[in-house]
PDB file of N, CA and C in Angstrom:
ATOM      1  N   UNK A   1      54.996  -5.620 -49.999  1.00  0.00           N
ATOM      2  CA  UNK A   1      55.546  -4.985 -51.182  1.00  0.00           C
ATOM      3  C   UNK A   1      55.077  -5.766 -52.396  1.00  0.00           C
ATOM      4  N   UNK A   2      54.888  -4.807 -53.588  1.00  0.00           N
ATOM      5  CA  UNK A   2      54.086  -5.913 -54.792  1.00  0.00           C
ATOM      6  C   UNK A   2      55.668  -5.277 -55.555  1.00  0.00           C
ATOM      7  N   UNK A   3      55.645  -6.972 -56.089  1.00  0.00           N
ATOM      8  CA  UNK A   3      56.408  -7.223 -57.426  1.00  0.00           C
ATOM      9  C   UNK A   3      57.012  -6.643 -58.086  1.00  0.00           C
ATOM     10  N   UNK A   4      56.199  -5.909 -58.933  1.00  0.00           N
ATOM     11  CA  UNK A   4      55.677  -5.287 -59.997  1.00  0.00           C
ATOM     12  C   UNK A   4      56.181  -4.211 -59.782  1.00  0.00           C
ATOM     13  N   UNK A   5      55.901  -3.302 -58.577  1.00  0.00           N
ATOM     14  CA  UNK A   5      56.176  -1.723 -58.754  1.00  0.00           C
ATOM     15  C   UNK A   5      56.994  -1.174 -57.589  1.00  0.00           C
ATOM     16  N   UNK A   6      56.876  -2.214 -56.718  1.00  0.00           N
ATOM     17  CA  UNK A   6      58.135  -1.873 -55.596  1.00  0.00           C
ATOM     18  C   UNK A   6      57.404  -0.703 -54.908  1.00  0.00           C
ATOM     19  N   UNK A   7      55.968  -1.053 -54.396  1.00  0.00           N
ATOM     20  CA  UNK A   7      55.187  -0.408 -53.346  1.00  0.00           C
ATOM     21  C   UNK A   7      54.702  -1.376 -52.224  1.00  0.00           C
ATOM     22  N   UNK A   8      55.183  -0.548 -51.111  1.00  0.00           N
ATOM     23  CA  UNK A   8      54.623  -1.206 -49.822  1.00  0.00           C
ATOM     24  C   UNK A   8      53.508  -1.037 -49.474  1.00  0.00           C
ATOM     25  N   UNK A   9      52.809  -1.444 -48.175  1.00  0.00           N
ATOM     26  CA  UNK A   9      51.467  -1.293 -47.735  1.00  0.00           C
ATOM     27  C   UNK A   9      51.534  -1.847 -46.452  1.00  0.00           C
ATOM     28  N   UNK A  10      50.986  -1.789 -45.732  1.00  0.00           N
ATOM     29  CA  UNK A  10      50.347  -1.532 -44.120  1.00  0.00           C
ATOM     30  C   UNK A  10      48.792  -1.939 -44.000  1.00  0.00           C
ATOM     31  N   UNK A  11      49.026  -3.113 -43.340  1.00  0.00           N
ATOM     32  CA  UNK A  11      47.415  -3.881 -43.179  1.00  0.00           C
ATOM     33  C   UNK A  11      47.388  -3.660 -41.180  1.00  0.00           C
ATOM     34  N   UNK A  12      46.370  -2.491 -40.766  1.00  0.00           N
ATOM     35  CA  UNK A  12      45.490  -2.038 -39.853  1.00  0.00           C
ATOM     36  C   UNK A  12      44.656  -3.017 -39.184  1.00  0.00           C
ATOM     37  N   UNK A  13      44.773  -3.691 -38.424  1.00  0.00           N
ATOM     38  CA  UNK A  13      43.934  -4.988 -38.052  1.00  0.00           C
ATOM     39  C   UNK A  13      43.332  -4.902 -36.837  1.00  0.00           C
ATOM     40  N   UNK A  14      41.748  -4.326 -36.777  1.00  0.00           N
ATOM     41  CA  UNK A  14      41.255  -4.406 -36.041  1.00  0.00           C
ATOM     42  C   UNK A  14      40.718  -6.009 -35.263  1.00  0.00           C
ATOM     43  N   UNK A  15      40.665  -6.134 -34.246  1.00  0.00           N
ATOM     44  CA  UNK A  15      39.853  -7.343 -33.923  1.00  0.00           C
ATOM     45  C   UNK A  15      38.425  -6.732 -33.078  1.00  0.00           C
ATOM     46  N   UNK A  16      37.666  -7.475 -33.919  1.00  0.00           N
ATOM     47  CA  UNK A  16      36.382  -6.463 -33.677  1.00  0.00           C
ATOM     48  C   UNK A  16      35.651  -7.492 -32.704  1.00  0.00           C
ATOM     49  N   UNK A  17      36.185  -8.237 -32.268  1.00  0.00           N
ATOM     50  CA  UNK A  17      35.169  -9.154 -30.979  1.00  0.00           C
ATOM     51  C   UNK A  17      35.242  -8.700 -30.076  1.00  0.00           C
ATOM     52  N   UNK A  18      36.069  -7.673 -29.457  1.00  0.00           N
ATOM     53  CA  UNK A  18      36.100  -7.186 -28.369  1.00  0.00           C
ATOM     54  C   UNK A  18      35.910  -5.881 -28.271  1.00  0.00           C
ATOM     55  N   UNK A  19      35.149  -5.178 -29.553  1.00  0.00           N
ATOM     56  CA  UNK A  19      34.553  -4.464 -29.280  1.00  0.00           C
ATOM     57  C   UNK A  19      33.170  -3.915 -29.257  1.00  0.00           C
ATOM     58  N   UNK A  20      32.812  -2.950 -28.232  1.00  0.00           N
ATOM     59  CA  UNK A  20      31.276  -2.293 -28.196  1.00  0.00           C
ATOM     60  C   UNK A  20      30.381  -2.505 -29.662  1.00  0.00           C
ATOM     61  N   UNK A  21      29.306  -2.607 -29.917  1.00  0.00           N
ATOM     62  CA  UNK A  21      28.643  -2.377 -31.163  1.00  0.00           C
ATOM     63  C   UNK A  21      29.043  -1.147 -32.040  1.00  0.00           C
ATOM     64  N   UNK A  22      29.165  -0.290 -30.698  1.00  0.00           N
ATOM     65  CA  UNK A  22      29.456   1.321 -31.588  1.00  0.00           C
ATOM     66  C   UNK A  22      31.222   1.786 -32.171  1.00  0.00           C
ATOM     67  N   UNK A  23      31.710   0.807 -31.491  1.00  0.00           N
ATOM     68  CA  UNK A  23      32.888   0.457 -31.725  1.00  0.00           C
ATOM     69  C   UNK A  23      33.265   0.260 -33.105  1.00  0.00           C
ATOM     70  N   UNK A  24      32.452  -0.951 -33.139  1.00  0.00           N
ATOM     71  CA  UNK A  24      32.661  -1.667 -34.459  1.00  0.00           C
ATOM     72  C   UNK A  24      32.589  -0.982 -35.550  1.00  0.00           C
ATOM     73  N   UNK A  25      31.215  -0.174 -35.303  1.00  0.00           N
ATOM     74  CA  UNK A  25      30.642   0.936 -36.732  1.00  0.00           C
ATOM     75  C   UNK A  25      31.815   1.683 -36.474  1.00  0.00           C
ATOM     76  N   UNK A  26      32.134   2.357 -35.324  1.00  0.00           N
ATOM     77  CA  UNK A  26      33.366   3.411 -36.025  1.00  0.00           C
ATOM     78  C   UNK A  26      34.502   2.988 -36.754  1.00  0.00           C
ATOM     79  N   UNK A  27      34.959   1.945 -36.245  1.00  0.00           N
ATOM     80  CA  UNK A  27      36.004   0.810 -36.985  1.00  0.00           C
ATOM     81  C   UNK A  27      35.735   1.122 -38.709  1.00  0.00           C
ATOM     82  N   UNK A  28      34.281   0.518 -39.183  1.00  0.00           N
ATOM     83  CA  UNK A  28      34.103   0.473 -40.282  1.00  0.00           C
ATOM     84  C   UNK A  28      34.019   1.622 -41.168  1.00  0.00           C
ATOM     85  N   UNK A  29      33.335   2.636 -40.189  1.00  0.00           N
ATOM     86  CA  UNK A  29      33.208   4.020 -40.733  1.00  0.00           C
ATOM     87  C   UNK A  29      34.987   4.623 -41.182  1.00  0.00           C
ATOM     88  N   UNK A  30      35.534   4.405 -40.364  1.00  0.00           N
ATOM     89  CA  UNK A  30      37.160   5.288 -40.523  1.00  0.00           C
ATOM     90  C   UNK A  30      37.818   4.045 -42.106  1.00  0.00           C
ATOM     91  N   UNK A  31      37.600   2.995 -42.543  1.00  0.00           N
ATOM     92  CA  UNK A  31      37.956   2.610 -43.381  1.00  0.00           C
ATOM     93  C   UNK A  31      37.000   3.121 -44.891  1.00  0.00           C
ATOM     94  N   UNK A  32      35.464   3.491 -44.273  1.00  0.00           N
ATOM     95  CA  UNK A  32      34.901   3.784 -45.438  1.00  0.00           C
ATOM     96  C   UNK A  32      35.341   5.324 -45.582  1.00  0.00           C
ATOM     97  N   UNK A  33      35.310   6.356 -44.856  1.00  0.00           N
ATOM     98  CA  UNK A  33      36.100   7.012 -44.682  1.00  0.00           C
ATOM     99  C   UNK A  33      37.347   7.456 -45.464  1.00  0.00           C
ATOM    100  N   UNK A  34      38.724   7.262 -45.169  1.00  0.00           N
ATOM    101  CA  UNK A  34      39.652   6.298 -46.025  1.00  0.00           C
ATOM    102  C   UNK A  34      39.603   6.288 -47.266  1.00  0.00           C
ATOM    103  N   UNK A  35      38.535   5.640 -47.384  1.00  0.00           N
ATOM    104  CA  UNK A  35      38.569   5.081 -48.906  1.00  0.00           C
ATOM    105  C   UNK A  35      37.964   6.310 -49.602  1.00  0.00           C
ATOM    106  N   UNK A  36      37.047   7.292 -48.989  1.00  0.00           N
ATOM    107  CA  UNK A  36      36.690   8.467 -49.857  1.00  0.00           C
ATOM    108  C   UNK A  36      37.634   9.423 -49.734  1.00  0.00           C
ATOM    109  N   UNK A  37      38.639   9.567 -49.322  1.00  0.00           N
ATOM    110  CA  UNK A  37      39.529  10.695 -48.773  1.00  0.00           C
ATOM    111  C   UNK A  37      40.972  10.599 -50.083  1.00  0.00           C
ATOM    112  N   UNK A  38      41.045  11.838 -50.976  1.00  0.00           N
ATOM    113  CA  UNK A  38      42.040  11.967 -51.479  1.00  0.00           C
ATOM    114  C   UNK A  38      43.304  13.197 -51.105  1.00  0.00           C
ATOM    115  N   UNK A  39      43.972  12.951 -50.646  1.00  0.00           N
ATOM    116  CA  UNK A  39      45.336  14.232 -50.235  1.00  0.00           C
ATOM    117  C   UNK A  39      46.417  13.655 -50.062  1.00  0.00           C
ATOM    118  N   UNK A  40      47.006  14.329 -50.448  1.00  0.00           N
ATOM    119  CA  UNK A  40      48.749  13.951 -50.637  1.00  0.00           C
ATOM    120  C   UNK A  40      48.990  14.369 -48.855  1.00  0.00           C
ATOM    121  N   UNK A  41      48.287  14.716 -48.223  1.00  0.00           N
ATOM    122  CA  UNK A  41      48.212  14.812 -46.485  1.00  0.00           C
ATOM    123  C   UNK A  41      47.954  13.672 -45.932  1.00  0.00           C
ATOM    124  N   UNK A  42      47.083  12.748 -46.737  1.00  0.00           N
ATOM    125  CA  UNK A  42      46.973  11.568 -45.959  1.00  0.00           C
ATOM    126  C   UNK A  42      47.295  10.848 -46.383  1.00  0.00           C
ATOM    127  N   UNK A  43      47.164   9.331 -45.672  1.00  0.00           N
ATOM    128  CA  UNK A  43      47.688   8.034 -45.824  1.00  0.00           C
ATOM    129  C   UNK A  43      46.615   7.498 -46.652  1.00  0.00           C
ATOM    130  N   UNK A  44      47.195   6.410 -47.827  1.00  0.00           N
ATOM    131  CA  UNK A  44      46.077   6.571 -48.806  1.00  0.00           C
ATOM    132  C   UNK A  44      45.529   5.167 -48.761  1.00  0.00           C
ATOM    133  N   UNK A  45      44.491   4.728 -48.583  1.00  0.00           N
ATOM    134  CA  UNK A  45      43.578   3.767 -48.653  1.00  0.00           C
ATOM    135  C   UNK A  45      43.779   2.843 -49.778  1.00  0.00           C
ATOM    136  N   UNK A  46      43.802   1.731 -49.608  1.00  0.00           N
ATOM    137  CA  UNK A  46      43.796   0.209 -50.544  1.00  0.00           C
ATOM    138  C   UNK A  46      43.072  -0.224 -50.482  1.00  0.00           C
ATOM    139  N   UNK A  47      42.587  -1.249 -49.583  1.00  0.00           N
ATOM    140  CA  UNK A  47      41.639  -2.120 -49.618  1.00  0.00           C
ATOM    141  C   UNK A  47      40.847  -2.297 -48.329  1.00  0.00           C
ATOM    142  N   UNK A  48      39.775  -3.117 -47.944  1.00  0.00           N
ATOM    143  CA  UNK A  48      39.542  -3.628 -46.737  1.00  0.00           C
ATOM    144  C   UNK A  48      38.577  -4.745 -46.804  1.00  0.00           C
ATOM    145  N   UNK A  49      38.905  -5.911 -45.632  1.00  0.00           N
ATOM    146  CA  UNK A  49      38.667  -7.075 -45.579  1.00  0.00           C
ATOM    147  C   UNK A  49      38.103  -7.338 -44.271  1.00  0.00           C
ATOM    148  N   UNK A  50      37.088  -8.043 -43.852  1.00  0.00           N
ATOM    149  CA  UNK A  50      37.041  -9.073 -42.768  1.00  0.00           C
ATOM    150  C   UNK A  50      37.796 -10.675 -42.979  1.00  0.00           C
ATOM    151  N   UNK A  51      38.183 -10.832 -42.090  1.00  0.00           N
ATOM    152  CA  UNK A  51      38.995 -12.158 -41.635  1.00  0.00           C
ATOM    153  C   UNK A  51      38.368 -12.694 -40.392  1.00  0.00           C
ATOM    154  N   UNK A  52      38.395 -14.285 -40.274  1.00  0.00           N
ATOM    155  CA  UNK A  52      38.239 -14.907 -39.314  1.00  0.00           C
ATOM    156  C   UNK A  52      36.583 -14.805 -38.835  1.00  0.00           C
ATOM    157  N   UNK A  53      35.363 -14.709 -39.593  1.00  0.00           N
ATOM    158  CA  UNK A  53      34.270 -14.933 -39.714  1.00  0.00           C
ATOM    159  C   UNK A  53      33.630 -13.174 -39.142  1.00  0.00           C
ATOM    160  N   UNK A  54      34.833 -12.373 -39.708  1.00  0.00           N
ATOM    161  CA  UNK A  54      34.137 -10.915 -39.385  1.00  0.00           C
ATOM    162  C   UNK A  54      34.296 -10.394 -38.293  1.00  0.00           C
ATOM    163  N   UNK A  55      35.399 -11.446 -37.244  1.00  0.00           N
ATOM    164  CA  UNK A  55      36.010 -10.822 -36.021  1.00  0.00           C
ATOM    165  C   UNK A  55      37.204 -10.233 -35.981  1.00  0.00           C
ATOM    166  N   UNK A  56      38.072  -9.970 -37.573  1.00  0.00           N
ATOM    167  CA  UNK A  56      38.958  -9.073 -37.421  1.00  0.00           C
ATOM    168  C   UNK A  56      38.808  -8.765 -38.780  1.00  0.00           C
ATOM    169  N   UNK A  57      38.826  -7.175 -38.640  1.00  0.00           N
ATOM    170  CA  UNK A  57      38.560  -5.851 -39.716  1.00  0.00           C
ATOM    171  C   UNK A  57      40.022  -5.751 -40.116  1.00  0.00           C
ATOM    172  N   UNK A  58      40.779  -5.765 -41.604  1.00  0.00           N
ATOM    173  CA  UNK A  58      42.036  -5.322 -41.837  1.00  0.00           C
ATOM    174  C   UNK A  58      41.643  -4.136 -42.982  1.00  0.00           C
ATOM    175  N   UNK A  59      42.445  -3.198 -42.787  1.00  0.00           N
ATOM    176  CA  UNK A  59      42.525  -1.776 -43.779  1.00  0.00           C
ATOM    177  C   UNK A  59      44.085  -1.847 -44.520  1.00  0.00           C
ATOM    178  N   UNK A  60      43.901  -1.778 -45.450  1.00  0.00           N
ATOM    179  CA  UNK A  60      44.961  -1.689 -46.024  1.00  0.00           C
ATOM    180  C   UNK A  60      45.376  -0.562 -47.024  1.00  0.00           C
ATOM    181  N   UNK A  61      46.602   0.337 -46.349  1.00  0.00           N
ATOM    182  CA  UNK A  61      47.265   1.283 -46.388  1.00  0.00           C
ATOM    183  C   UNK A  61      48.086   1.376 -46.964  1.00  0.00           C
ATOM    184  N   UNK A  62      48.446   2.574 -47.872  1.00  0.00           N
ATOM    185  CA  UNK A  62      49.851   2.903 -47.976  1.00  0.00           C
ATOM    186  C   UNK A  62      50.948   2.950 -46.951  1.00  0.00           C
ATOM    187  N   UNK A  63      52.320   2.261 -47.381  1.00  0.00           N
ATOM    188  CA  UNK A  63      52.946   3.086 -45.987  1.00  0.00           C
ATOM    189  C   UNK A  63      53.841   4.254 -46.116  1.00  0.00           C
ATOM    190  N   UNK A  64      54.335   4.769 -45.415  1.00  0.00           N
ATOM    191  CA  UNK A  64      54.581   6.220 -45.244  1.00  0.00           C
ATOM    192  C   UNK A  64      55.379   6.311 -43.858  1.00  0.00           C
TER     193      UNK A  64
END
């Protein structure tokens, strides 16, 4: 929750070491994804990060 405006969020945490190569791209694809997608139908996209030298993917969400 931020401060400021009294909105929550939802961080998605993939750990991407254990997965396939093609894995991974879909991982990344559904956050880039996400991030182009506007509708009051979906869950709305914040941010996204690698952590831990790029072995875990976090998306960060509205929550809902």
């Amino acid at each position: 929750m931020t401060s400021k405006t009294k909105e929550f969020f939802i961080a998605k945490k993939i750990i991407m070491k254990k997965l396939s190569q093609r894995e991974r791209r879909a991982a990344e694809l559904e956050a880039d994804l996400l991030r182009t997608l506007d509708s009051s139908h979906i869950v709305q996209y914040k941010n996204m990060f690698k952590e831990e030298n790029g072995t875990l993917l976090v998306i960060i969400m509205e929550y809902c």
